[in-house]
C-alpha atoms as a PDB file:
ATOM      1  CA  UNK A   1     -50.287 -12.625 -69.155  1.00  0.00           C
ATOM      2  CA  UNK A   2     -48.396 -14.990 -66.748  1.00  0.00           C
ATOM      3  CA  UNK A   3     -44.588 -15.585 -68.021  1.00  0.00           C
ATOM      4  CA  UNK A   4     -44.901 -18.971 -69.941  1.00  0.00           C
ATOM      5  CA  UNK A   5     -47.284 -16.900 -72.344  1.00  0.00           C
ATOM      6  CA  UNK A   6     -43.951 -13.919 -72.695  1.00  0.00           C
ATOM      7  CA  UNK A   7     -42.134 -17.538 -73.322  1.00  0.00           C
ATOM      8  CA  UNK A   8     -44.398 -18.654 -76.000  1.00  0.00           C
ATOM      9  CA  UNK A   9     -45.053 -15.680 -77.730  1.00  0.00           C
ATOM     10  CA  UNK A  10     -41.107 -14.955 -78.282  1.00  0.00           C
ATOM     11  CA  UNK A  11     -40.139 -18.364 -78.995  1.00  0.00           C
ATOM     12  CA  UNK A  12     -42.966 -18.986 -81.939  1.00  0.00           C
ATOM     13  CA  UNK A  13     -41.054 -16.020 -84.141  1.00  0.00           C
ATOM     14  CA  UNK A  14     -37.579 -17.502 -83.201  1.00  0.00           C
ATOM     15  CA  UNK A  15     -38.908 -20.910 -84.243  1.00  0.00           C
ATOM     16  CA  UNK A  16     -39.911 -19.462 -87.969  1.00  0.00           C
ATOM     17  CA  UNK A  17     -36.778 -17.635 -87.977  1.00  0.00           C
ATOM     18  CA  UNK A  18     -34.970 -20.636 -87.365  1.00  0.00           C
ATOM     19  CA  UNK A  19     -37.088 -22.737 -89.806  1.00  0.00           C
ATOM     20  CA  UNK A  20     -36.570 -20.515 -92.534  1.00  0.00           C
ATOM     21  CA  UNK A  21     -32.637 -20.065 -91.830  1.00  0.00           C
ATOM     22  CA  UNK A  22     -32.412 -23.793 -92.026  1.00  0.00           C
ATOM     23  CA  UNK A  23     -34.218 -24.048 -95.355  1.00  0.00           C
ATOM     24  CA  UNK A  24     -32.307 -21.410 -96.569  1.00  0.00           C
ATOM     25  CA  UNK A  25     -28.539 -23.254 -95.904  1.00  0.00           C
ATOM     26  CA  UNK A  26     -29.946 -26.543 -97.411  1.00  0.00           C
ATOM     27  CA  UNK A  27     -30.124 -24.568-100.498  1.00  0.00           C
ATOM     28  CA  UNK A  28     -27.319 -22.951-100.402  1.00  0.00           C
ATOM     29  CA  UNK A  29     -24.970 -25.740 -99.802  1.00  0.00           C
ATOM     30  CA  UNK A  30     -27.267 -28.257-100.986  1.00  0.00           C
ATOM     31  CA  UNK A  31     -27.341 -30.332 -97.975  1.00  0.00           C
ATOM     32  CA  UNK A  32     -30.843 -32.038 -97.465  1.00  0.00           C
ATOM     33  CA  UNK A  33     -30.501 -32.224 -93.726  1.00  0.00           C
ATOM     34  CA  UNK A  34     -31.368 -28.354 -93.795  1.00  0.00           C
ATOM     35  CA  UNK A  35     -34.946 -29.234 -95.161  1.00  0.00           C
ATOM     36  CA  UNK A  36     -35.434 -30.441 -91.350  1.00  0.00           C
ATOM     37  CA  UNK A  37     -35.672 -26.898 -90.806  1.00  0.00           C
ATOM     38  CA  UNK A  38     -39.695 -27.518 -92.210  1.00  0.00           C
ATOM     39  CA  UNK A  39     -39.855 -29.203 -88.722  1.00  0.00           C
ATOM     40  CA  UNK A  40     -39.704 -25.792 -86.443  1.00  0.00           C
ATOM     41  CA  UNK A  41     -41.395 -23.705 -89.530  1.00  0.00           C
ATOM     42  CA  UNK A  42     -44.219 -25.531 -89.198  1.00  0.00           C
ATOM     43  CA  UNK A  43     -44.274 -25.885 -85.693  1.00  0.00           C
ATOM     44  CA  UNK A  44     -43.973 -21.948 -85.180  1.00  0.00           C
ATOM     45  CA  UNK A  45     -46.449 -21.083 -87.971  1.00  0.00           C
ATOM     46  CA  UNK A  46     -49.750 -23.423 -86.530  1.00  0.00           C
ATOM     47  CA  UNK A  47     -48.777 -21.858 -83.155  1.00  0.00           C
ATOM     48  CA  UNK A  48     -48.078 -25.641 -81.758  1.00  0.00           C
ATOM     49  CA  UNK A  49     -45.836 -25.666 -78.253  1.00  0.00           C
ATOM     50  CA  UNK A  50     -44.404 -29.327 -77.604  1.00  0.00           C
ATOM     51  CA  UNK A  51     -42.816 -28.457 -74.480  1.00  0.00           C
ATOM     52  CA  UNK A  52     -45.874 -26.645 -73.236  1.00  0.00           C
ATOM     53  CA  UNK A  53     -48.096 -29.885 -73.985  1.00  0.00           C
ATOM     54  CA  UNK A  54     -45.352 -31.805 -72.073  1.00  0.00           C
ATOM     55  CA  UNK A  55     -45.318 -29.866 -68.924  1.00  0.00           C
ATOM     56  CA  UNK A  56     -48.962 -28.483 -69.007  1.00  0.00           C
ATOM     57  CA  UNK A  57     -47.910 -25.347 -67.739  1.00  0.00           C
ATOM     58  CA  UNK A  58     -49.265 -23.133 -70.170  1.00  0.00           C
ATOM     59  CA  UNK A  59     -52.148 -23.221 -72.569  1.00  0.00           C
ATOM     60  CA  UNK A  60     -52.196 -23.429 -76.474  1.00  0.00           C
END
């Protein structure tokens, strides 16, 4: 395991986390900017790195 893999493996539960906080405040305060917070969710759940496909240093 080379350390972009550590980097990707703790950054897909942070980006869930952060998805579902964000969906969570829009509604709560009813603010539909929140619902942008599908945008990590779903990018954390199908395992999808944008800045690993950018820099091809490591491997989805």
């Amino acid at each position: 395991m080379n350390k972009f893999d550590k980097i990707r493996s703790f950054c897909r539960p942070v980006r869930i986390l952060i998805g579902i906080a964000l969906i969570i405040a829009g509604f709560v305060t009813g603010i539909a900017w929140f619902y942008l917070g599908i945008i990590p969710l779903v990018i954390g759940l199908t395992n999808f790195c944008p800045l690993c496909m950018i820099t091809k240093k490591c491997s989805i």
